[in-house]
C-alpha atoms as a PDB file:
ATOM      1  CA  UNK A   1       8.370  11.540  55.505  1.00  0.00           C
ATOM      2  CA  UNK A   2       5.222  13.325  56.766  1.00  0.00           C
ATOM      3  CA  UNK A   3       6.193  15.952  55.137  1.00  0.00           C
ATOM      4  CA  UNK A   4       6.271  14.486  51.751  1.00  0.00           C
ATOM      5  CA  UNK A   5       3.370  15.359  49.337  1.00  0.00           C
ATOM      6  CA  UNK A   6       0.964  12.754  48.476  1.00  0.00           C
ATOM      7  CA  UNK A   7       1.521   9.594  46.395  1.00  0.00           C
ATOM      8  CA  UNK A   8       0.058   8.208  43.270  1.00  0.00           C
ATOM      9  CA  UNK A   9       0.738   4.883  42.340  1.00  0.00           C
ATOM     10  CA  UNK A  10       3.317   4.215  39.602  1.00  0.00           C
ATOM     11  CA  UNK A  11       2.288   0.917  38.782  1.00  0.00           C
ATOM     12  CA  UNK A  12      -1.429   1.537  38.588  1.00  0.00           C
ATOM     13  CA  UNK A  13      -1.227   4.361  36.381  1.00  0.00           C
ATOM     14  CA  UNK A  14       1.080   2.765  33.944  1.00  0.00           C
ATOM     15  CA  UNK A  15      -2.036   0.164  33.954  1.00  0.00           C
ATOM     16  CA  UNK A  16      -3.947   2.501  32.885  1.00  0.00           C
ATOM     17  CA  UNK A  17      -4.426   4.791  29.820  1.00  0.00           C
ATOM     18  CA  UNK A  18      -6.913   6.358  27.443  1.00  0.00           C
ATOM     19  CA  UNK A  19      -7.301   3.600  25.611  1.00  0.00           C
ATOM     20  CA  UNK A  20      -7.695   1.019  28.563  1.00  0.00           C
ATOM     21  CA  UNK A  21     -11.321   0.242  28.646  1.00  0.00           C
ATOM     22  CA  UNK A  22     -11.708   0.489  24.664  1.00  0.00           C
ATOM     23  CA  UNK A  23     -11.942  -2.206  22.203  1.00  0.00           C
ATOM     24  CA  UNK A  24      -8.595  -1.871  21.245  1.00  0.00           C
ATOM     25  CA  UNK A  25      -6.451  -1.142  24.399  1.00  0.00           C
ATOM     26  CA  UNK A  26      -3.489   0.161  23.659  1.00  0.00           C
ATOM     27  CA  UNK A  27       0.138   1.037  25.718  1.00  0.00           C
ATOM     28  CA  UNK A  28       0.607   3.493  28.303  1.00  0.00           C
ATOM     29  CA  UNK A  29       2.872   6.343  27.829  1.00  0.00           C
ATOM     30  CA  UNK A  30       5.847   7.516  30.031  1.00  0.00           C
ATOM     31  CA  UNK A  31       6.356  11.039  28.746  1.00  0.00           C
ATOM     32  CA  UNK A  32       9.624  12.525  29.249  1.00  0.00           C
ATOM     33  CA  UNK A  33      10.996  15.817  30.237  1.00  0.00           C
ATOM     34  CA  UNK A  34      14.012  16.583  28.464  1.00  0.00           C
ATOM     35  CA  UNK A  35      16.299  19.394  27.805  1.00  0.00           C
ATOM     36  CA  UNK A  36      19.426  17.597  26.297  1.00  0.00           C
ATOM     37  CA  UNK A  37      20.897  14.387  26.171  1.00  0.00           C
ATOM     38  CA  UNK A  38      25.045  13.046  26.097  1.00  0.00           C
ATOM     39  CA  UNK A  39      24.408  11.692  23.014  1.00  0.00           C
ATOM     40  CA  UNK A  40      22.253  14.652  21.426  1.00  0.00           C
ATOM     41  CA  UNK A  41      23.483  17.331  23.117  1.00  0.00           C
ATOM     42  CA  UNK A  42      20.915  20.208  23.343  1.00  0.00           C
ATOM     43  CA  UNK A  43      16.899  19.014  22.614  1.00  0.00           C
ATOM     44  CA  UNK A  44      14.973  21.517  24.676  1.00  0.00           C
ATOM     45  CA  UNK A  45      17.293  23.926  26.616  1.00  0.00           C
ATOM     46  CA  UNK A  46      14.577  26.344  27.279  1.00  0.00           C
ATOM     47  CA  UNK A  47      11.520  24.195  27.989  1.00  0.00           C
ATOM     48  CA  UNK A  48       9.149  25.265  30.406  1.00  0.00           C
ATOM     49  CA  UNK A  49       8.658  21.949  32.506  1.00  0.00           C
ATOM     50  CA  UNK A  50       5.187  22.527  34.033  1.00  0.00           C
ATOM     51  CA  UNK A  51       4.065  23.549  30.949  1.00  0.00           C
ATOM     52  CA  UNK A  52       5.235  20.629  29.300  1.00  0.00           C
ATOM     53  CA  UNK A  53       3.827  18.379  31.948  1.00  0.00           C
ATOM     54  CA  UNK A  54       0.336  19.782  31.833  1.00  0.00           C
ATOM     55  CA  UNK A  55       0.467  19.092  27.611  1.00  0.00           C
ATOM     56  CA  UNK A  56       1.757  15.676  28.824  1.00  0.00           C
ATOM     57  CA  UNK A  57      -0.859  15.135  31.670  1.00  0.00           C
ATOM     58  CA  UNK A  58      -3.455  16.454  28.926  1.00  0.00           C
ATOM     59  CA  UNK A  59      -2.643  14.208  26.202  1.00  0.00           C
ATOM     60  CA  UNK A  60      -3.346  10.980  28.474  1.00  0.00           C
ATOM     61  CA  UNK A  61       0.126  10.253  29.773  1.00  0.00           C
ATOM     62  CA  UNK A  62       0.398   7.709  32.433  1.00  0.00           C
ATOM     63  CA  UNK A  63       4.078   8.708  33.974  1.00  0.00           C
ATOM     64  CA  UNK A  64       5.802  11.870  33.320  1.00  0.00           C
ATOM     65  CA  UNK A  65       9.666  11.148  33.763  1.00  0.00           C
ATOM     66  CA  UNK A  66      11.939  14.159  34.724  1.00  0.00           C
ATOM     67  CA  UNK A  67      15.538  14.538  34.380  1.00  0.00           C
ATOM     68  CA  UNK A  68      17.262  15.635  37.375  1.00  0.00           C
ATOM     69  CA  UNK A  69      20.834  15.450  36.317  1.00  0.00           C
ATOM     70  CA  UNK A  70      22.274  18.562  35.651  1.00  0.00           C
ATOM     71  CA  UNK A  71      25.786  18.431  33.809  1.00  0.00           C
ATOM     72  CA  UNK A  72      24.487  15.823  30.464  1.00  0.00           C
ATOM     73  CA  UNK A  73      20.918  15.979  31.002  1.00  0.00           C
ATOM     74  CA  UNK A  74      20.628  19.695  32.180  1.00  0.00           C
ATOM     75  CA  UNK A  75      17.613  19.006  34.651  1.00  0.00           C
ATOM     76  CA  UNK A  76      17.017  19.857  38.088  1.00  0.00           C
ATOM     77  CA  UNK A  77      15.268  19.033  41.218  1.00  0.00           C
ATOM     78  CA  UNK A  78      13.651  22.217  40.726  1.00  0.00           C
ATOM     79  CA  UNK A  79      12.341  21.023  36.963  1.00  0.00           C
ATOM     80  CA  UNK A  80      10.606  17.931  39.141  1.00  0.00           C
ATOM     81  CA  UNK A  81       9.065  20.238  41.785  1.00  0.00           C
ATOM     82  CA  UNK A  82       7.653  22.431  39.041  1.00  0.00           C
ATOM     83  CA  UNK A  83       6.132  19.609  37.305  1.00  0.00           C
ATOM     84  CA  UNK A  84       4.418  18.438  40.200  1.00  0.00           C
ATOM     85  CA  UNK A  85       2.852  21.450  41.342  1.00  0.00           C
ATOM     86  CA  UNK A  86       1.047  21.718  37.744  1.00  0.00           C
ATOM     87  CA  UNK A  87      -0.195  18.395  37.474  1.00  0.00           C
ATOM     88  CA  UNK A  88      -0.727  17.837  41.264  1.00  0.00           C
ATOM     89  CA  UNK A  89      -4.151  19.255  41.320  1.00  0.00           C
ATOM     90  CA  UNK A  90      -5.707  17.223  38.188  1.00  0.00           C
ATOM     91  CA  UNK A  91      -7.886  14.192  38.769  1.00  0.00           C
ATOM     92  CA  UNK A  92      -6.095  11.022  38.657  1.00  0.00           C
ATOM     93  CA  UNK A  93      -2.997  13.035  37.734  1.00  0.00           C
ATOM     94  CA  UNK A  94       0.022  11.013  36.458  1.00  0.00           C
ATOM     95  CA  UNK A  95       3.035   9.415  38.106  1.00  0.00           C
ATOM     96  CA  UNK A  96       5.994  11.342  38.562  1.00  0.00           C
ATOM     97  CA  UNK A  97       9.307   9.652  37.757  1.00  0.00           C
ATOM     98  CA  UNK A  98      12.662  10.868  39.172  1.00  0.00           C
ATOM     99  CA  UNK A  99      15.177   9.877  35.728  1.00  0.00           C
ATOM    100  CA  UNK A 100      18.403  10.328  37.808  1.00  0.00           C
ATOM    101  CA  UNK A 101      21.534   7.856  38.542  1.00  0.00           C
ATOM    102  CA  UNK A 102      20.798   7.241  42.114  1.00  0.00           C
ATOM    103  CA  UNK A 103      23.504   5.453  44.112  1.00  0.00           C
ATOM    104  CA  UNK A 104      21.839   6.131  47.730  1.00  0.00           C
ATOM    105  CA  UNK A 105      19.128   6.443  50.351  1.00  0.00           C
ATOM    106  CA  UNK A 106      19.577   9.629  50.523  1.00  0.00           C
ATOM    107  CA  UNK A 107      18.487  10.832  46.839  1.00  0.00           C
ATOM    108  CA  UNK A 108      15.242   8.538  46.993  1.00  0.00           C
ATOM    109  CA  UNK A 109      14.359  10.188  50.133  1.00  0.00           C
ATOM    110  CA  UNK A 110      15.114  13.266  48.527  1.00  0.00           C
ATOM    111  CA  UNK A 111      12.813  12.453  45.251  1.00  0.00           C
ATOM    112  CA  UNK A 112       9.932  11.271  47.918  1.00  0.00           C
ATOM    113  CA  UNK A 113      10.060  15.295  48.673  1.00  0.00           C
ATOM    114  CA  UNK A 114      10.256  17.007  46.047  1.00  0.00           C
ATOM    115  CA  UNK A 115       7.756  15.591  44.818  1.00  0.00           C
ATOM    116  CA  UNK A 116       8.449  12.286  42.556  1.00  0.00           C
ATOM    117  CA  UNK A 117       6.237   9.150  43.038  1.00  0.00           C
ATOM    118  CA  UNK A 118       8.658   6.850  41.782  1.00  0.00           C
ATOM    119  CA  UNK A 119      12.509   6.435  40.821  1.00  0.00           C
ATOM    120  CA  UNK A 120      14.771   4.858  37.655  1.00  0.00           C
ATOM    121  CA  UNK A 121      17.184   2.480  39.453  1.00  0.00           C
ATOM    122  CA  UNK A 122      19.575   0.797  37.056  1.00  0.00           C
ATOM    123  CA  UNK A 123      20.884  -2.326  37.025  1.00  0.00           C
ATOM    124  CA  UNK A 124      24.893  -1.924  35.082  1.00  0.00           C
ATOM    125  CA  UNK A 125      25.473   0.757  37.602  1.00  0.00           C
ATOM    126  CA  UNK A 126      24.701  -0.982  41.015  1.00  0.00           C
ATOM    127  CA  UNK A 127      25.996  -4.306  42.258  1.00  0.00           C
ATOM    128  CA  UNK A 128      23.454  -6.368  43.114  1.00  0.00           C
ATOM    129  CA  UNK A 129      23.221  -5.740  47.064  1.00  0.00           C
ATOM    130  CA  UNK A 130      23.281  -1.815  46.089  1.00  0.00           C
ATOM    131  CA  UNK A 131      20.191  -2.825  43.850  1.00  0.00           C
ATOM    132  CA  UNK A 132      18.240  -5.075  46.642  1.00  0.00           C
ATOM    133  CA  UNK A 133      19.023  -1.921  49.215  1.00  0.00           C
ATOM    134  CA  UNK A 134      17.881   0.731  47.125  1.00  0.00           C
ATOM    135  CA  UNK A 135      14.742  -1.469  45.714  1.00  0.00           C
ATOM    136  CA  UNK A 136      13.522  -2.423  49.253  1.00  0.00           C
ATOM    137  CA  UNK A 137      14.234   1.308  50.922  1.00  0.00           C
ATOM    138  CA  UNK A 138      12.357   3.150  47.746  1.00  0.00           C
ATOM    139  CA  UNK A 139       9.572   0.404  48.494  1.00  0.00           C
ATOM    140  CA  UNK A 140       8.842   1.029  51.856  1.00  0.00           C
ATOM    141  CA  UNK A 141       8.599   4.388  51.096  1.00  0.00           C
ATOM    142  CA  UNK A 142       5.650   3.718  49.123  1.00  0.00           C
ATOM    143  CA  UNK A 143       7.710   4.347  45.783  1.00  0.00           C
ATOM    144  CA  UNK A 144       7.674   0.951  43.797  1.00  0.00           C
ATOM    145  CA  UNK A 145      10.733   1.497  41.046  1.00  0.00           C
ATOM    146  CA  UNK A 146      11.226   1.343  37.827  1.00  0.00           C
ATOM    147  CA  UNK A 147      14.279  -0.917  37.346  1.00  0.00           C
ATOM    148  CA  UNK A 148      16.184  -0.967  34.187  1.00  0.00           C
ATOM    149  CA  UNK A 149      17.973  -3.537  32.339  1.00  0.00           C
ATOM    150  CA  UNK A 150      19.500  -3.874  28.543  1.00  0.00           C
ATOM    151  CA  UNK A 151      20.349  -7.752  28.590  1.00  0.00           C
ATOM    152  CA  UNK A 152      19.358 -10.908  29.874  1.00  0.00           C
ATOM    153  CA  UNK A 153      21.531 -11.077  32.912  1.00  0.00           C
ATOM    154  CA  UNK A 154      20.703  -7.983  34.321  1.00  0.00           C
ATOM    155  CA  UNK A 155      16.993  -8.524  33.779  1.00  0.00           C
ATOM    156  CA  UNK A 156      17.032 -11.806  36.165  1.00  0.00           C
ATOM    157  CA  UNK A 157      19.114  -9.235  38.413  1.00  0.00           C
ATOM    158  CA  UNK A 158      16.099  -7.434  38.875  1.00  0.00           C
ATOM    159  CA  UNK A 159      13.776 -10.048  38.868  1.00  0.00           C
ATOM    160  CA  UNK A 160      15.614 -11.592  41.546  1.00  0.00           C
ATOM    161  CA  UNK A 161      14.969  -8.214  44.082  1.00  0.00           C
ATOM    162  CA  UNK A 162      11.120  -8.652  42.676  1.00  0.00           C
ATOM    163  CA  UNK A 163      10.826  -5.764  40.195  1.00  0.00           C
ATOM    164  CA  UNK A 164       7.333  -5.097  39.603  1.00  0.00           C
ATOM    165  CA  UNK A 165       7.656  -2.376  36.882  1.00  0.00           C
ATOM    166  CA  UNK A 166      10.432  -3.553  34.822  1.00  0.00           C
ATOM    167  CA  UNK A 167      12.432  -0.847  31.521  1.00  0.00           C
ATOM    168  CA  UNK A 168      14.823  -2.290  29.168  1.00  0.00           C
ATOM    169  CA  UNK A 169      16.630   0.691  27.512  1.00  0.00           C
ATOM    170  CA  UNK A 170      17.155  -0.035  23.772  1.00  0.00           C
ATOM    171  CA  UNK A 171      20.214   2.520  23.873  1.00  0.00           C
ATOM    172  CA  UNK A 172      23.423   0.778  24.918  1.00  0.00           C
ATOM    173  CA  UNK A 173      25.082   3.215  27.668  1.00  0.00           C
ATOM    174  CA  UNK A 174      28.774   2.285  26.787  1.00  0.00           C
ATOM    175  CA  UNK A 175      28.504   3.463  23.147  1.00  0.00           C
ATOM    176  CA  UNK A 176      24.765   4.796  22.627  1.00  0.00           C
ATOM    177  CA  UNK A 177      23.976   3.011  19.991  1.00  0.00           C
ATOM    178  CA  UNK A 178      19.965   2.230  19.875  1.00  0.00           C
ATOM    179  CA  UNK A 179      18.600  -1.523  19.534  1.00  0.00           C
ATOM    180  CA  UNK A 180      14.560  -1.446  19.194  1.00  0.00           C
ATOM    181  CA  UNK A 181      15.021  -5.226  19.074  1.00  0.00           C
ATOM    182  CA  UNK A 182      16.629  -5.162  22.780  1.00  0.00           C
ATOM    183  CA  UNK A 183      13.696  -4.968  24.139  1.00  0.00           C
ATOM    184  CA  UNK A 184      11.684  -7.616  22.063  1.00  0.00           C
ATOM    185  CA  UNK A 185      14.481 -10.368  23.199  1.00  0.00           C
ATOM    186  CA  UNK A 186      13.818 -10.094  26.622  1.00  0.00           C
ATOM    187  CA  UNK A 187       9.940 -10.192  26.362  1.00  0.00           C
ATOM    188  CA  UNK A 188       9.494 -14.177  27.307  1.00  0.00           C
ATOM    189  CA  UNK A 189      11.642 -13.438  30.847  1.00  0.00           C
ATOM    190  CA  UNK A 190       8.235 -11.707  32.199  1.00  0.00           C
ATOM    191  CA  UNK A 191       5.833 -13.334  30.039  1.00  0.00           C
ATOM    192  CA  UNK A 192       4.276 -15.196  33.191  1.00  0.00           C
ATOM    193  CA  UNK A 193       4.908 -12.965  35.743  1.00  0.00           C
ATOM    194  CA  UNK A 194       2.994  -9.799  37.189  1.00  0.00           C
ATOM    195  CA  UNK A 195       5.832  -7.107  36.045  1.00  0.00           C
ATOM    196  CA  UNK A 196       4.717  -4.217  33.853  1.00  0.00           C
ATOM    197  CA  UNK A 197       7.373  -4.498  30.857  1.00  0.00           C
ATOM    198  CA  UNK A 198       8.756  -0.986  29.637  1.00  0.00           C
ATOM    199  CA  UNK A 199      10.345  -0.346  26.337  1.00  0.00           C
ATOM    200  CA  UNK A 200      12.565   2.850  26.970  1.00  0.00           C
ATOM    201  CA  UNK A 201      14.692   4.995  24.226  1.00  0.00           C
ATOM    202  CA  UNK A 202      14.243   4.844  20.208  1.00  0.00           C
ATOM    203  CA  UNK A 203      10.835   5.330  19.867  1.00  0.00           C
ATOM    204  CA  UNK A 204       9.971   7.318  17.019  1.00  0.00           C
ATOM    205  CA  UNK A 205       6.747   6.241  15.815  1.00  0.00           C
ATOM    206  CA  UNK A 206       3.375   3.613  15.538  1.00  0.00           C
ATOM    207  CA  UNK A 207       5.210   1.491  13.795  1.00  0.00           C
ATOM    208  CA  UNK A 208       7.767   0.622  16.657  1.00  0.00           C
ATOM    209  CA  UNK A 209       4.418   0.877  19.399  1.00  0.00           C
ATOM    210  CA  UNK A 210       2.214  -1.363  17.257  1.00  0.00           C
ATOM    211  CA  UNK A 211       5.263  -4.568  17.613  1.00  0.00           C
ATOM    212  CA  UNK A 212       5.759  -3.734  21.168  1.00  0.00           C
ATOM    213  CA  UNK A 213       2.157  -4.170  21.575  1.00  0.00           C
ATOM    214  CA  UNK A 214       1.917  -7.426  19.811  1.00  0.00           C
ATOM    215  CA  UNK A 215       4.837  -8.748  21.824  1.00  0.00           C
ATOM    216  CA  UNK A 216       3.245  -7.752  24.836  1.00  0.00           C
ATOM    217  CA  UNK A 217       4.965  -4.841  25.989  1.00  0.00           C
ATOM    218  CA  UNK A 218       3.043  -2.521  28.468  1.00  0.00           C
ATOM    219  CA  UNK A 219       3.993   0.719  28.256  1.00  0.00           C
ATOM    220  CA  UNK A 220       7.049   3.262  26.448  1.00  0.00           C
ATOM    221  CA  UNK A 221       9.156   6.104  27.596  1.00  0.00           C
ATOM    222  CA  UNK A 222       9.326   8.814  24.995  1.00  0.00           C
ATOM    223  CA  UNK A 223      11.585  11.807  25.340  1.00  0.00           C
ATOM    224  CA  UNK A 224      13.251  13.346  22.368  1.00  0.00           C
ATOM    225  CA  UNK A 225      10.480  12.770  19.618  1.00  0.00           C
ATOM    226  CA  UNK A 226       7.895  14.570  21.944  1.00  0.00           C
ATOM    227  CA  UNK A 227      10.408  17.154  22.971  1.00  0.00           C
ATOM    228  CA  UNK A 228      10.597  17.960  19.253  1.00  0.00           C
ATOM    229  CA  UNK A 229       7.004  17.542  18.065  1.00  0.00           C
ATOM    230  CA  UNK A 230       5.538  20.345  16.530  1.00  0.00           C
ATOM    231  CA  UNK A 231       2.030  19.010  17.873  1.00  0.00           C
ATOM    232  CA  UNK A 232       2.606  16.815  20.966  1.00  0.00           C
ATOM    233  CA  UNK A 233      -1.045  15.986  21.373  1.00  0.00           C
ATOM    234  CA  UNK A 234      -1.218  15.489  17.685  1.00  0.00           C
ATOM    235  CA  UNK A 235       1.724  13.486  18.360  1.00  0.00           C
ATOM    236  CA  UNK A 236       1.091  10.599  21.255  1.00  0.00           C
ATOM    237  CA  UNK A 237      -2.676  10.150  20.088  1.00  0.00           C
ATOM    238  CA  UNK A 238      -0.981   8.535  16.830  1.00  0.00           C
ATOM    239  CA  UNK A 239       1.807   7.360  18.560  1.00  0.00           C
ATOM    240  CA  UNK A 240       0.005   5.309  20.323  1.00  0.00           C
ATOM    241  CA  UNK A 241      -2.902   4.736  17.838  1.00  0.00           C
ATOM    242  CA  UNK A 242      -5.281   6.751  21.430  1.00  0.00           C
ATOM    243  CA  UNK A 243      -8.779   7.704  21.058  1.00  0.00           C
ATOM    244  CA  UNK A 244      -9.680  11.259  22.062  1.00  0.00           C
ATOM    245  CA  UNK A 245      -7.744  11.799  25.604  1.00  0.00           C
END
C-alpha cells in the first residue's frame, strides 16, 4: 500500500465538527454523494462530485460518503477519486467514505487507493466470519469501518468484531421503507461503550437531529435532502442547528 495516498482518520473527524468546542456541541455530519437511489431513482444524475465535496468540506462536514455502485446508485470509483483530489489539499480535510457493498479484500484494498479513508461494511449481507475478515483486513490497513446494522441482532454482530464507528440505517433494505425510530431503539446497546453511533437514511430536518442528539447519537449521514437543497450551506448549518463553519 505505499502507494496509497495519505489517511485521515474516520473516527476522529466524525468527533469532531463546527460546533465541537461551542457551548452547545452539536452532531457531526456524513455528507453524501449521490446521483440516484433504487428506491428514488434519479436525485442528481449530473452532479459534479468534487464540486459537491468542496460545498460539503466547506460547510463543516466531518465524512463525505461516495457511492461507488454503478447500476442503482450510478457512482463510480472515478466519482471517489475526484472527490479526493478537491478536498485533499484543505486543512484537516474530511474523511472519505467508500458507500459500496463490499464482499472482499480486494475492493477495500482497492478503496485504500483510490483514495477512500474508510469503508460501509454491512452486517445482513455478510455472515459473520465474512464480517470479522473484512473488519480486521480494512483495520490493519489503517481504515477503521463503518459497520451497519438495522436491528438488535445484527448490532451485537458488530459489536462482537469490535466496531468502533457503528450506522444503523433507518431504511429497511428488503422493502425500503424508512423507520427514524430504528435508530433510537438501539441507542442503550452502545450507551457504555466507546463506539461513535450513526443514524443513516431519513433525515430531513432539525427536528429529527435535535432527538438524535438528545438520545445520544453522534453523528448522521445525509444524502438526498442535501442533494436537493437549493442552499446546501444554508442547509446543514440549520440542519444541524452549526454556528458559522
Amino acid at each position: 500500500m505505499g502507494l496509497a495516498p495519505h489517511l485521515t482518520s474516520f473516527v476522529a473527524r466524525l468527533k469532531s465538527n463546527p460546533s465541537t468546542h461551542t457551548a452547545k456541541p452539536s452532531l457531526s455530519l456524513m455528507a453524501e454523494i449521490k446521483r440516484a437511489s433504487p428506491s428514488k431513482g434519479d436525485i442528481a444524475p449530473f452532479v459534479n462530485p468534487a464540486q459537491q465535496a468542496l460545498l460539503y468540506a466547506q460547510s463543516g462536514a466531518s465524512v463525505i460518503s461516495v457511492l461507488t455502485e454503478p447500476t442503482w446508485f450510478k457512482g463510480s470509483l472515478t466519482d471517489m477519486h475526484l472527490v479526493r483530489k478537491a478536498i485533499d489539499t484543505l486543512p484537516d480535510r474530511p474523511a472519505v467514505l467508500r458507500k459500496e457493498f463490499i464482499f472482499s479484500e480486494y475492493q477495500i484494498a482497492e478503496a485504500r487507493l483510490w483514495g477512500a479513508d474508510t469503508v460501509l461494511l454491512i452486517v445482513a449481507m455478510l455472515s459473520q466470519e465474512q464480517l470479522q475478515r473484512l473488519y480486521a483486513y480494512s483495520a490493519r490497513l489503517g481504515m477503521e469501518p463503518l459497520v451497519e446494522v438495522n436491528n438488535a441482532a445484527e448490532m451485537a454482530r458488530a459489536l462482537e468484531v469490535g466496531a468502533k464507528v457503528i450506522g444503523v440505517n433507518n431504511r429497511n433494505l428488503h422493502d425500503f421503507s424508512v423507520d427514524m425510530g430504528t435508530t433510537s431503539a438501539l441507542v442503550d446497546m452502545v450507551r457504555e461503550r466507546d463506539v461513535v453511533l450513526c443514524a443513516l437514511s431519513g433525515i430531513q430536518g432539525p427536528g429529527d437531529v435535535k432527538v438524535y442528539k438528545e438520545q445520544g447519537v453522534n453523528a448522521v449521514l445525509v444524502g438526498e435532502s442535501l442533494m436537493r437543497a437549493s442552499d446546501t450551506k444554508g442547509f446543514i448549518k440549520e440542519l444541524l442547528a452549526w454556528p458559522d463553519a
